[in-house]
PDB file of N, CA and C in Angstrom:
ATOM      1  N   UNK A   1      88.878  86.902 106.905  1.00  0.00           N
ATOM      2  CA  UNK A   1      89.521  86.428 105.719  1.00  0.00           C
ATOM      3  C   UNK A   1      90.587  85.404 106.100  1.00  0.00           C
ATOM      4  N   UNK A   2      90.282  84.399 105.934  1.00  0.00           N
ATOM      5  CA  UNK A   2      91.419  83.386 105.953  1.00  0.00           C
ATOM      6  C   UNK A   2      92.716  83.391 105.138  1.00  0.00           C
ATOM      7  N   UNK A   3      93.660  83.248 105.771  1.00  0.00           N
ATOM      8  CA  UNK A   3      94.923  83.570 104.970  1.00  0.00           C
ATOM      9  C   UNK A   3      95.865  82.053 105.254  1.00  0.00           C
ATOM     10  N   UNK A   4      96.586  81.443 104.159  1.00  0.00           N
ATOM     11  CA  UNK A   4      97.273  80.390 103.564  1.00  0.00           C
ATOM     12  C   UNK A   4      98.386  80.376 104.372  1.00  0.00           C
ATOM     13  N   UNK A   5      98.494  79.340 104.623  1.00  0.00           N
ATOM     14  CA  UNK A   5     100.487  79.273 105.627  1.00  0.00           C
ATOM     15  C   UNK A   5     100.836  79.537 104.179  1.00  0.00           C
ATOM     16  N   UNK A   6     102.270  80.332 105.177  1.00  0.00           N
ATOM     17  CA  UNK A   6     103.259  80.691 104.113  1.00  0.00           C
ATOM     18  C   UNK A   6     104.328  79.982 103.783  1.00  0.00           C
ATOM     19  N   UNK A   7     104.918  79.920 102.889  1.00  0.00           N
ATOM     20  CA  UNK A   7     105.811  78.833 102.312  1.00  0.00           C
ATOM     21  C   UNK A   7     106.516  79.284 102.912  1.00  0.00           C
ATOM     22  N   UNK A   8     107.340  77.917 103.134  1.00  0.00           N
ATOM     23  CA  UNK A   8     109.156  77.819 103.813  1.00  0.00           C
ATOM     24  C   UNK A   8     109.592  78.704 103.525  1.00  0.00           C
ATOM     25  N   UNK A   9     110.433  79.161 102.438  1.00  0.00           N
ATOM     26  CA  UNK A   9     110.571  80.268 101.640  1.00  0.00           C
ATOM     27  C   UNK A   9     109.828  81.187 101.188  1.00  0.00           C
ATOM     28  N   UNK A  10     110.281  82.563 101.167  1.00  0.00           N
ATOM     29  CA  UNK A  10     109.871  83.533 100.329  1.00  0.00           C
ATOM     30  C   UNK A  10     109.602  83.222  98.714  1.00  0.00           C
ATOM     31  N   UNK A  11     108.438  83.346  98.059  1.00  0.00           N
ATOM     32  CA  UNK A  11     108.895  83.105  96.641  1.00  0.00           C
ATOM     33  C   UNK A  11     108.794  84.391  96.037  1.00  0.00           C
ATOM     34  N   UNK A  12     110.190  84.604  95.026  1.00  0.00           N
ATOM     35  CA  UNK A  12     110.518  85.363  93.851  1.00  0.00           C
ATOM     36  C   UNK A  12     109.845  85.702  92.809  1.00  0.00           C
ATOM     37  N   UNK A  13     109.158  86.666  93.327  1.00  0.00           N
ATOM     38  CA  UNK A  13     107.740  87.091  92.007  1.00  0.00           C
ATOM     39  C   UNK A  13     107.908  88.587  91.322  1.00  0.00           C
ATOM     40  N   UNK A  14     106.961  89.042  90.265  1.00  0.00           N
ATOM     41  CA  UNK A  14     107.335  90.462  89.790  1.00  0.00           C
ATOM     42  C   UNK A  14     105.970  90.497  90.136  1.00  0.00           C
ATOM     43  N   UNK A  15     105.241  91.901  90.456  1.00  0.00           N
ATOM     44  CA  UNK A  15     103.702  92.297  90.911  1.00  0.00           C
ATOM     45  C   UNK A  15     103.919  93.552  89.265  1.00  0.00           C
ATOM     46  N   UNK A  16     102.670  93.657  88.951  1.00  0.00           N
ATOM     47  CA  UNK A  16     102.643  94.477  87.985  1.00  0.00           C
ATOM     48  C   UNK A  16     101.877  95.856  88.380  1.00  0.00           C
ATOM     49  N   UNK A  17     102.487  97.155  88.204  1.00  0.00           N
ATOM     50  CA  UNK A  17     101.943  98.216  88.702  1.00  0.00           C
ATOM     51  C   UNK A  17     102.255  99.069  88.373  1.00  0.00           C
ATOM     52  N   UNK A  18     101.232  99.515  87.582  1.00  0.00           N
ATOM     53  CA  UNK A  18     101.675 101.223  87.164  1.00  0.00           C
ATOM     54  C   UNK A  18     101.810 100.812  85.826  1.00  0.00           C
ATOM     55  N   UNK A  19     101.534  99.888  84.989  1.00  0.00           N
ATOM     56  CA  UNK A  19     102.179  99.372  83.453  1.00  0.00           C
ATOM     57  C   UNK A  19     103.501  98.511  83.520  1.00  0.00           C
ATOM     58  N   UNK A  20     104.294  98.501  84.910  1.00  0.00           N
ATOM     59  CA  UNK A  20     105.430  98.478  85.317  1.00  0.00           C
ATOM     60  C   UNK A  20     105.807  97.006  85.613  1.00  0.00           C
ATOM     61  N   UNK A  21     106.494  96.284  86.078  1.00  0.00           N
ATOM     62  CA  UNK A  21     107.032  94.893  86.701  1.00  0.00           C
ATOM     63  C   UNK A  21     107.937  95.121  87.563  1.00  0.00           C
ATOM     64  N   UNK A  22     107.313  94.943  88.697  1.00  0.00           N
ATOM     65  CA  UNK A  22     108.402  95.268  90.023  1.00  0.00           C
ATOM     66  C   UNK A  22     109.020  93.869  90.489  1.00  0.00           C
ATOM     67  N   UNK A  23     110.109  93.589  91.154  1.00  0.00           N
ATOM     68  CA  UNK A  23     110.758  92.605  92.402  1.00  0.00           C
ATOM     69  C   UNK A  23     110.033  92.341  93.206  1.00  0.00           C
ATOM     70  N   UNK A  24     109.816  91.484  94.066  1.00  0.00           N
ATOM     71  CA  UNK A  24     108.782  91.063  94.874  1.00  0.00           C
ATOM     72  C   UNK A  24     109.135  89.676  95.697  1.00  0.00           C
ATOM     73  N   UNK A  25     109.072  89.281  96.646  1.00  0.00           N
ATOM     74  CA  UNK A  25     108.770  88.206  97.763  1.00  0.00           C
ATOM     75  C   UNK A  25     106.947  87.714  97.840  1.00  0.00           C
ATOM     76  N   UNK A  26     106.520  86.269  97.526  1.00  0.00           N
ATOM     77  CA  UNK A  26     105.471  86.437  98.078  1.00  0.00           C
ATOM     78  C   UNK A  26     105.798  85.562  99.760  1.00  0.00           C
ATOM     79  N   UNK A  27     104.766  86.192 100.309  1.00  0.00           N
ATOM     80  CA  UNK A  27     104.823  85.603 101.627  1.00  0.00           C
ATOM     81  C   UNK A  27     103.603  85.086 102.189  1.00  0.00           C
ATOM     82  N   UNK A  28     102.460  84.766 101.660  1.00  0.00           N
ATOM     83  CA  UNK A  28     101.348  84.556 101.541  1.00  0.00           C
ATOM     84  C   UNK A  28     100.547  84.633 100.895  1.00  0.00           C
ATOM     85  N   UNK A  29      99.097  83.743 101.178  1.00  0.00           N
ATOM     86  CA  UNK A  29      97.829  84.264 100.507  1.00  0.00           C
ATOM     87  C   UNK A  29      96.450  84.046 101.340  1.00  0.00           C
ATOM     88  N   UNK A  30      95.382  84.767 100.372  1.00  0.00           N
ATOM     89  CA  UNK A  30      94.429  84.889 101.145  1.00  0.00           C
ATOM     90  C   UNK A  30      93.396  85.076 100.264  1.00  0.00           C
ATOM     91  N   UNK A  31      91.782  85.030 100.444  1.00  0.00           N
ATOM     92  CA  UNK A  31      90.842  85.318  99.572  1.00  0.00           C
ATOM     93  C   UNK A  31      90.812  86.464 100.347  1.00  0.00           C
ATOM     94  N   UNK A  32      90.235  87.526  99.470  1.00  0.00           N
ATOM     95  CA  UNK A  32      89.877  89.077  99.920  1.00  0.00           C
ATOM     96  C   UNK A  32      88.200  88.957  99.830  1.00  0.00           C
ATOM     97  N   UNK A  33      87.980  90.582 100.587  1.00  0.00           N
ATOM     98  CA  UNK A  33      86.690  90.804 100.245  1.00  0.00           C
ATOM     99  C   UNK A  33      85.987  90.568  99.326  1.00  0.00           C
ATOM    100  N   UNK A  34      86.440  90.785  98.366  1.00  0.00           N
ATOM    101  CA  UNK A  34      85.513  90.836  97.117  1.00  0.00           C
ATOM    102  C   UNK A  34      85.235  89.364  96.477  1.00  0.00           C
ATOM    103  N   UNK A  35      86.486  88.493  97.277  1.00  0.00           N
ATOM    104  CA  UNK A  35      86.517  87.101  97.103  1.00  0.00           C
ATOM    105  C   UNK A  35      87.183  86.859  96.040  1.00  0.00           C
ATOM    106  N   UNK A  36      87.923  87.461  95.366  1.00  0.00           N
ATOM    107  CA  UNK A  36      89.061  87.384  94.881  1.00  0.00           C
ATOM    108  C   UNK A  36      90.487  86.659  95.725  1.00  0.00           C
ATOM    109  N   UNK A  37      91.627  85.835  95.031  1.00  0.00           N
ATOM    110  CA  UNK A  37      92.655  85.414  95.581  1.00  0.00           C
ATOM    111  C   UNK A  37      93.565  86.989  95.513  1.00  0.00           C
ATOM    112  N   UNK A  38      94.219  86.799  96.896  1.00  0.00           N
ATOM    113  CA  UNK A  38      94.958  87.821  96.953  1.00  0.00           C
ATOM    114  C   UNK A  38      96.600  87.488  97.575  1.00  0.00           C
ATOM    115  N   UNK A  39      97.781  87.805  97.076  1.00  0.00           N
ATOM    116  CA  UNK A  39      99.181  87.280  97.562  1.00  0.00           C
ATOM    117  C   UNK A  39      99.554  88.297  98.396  1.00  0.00           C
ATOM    118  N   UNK A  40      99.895  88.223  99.285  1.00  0.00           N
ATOM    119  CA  UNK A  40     101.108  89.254 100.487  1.00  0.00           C
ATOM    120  C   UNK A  40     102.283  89.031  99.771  1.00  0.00           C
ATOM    121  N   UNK A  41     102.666  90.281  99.500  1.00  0.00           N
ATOM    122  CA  UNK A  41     104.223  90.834  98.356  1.00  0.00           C
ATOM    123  C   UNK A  41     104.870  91.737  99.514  1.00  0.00           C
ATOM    124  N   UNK A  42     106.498  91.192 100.058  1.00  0.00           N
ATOM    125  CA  UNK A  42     106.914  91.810 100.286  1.00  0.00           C
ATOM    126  C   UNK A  42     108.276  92.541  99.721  1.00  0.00           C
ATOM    127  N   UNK A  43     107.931  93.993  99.235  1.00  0.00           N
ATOM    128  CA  UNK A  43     109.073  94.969  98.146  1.00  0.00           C
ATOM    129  C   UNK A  43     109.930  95.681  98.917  1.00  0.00           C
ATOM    130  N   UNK A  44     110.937  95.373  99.488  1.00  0.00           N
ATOM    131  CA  UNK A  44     112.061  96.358  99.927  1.00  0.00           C
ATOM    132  C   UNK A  44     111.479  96.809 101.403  1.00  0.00           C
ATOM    133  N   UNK A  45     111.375  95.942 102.137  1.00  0.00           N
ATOM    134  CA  UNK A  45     110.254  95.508 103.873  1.00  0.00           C
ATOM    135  C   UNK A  45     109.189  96.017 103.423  1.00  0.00           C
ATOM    136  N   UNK A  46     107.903  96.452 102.888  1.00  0.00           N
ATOM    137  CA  UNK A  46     107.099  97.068 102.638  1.00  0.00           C
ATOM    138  C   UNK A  46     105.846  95.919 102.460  1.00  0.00           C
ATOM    139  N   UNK A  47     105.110  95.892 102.703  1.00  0.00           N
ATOM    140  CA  UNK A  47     104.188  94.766 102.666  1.00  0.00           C
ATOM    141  C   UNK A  47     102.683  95.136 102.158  1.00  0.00           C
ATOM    142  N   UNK A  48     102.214  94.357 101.211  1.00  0.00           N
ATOM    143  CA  UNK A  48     101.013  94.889 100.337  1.00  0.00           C
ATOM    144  C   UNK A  48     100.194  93.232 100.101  1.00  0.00           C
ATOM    145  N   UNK A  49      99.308  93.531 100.208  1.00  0.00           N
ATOM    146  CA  UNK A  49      98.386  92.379  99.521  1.00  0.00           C
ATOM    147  C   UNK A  49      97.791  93.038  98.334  1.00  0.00           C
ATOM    148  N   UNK A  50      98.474  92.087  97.120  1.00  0.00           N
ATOM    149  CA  UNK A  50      97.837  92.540  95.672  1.00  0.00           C
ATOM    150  C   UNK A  50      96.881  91.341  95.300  1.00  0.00           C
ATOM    151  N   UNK A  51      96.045  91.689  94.213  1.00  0.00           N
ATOM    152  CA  UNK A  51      95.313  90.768  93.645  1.00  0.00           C
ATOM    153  C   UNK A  51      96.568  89.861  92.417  1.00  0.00           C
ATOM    154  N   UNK A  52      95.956  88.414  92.914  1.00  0.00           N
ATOM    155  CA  UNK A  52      96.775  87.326  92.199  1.00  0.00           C
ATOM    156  C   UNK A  52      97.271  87.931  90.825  1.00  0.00           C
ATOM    157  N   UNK A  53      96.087  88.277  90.354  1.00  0.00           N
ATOM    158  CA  UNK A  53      95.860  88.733  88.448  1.00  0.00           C
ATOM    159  C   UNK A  53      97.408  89.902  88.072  1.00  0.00           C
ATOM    160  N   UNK A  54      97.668  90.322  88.852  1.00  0.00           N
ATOM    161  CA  UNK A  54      98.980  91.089  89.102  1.00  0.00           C
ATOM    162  C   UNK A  54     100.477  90.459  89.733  1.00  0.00           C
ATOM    163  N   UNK A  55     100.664  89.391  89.867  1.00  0.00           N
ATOM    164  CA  UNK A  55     101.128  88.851  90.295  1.00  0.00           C
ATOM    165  C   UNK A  55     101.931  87.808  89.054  1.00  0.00           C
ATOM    166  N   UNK A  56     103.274  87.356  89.064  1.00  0.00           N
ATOM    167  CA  UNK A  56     103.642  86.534  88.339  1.00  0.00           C
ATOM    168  C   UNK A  56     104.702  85.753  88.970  1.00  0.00           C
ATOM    169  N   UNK A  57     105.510  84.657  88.632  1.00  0.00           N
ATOM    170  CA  UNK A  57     106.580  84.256  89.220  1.00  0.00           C
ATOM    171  C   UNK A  57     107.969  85.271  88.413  1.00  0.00           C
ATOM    172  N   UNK A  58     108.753  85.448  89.570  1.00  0.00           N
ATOM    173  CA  UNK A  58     110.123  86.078  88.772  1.00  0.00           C
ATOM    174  C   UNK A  58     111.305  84.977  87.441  1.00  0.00           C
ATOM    175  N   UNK A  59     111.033  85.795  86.621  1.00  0.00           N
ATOM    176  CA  UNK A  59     112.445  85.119  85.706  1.00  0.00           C
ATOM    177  C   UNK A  59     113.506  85.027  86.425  1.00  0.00           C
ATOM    178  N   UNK A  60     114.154  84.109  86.960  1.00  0.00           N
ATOM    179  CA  UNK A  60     115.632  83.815  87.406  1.00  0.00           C
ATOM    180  C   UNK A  60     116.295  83.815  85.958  1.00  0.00           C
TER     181      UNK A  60
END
């Protein structure tokens, strides 16, 4: 799976989970298995690759 350089910066995103809108860093991306786009979110050091579709930019 090929994965995207990561931006200079961290970007400020909310991931949606659980019905919920969490805080979030993205720090990458990548197509997944299924061939879906997928972002590397990092929440409080914790690191997850979610599907894009869950994914938003944060309201400043």
């Amino acid at each position: 799976m090929p994965v995207a350089p990561s931006p200079a910066r961290p970007i400020a995103v909310q991931i949606r989970i659980g019905g919920r809108w969490i805080a979030g860093q993205e720090l990458g991306r990548r197509t997944g298995t299924a061939g879906t786009d997928e972002i590397l979110v990092s929440h409080h050091g914790h690191l997850v690759w979610v599907d894009q579709s869950s994914v938003r930019e944060s309201r400043s």
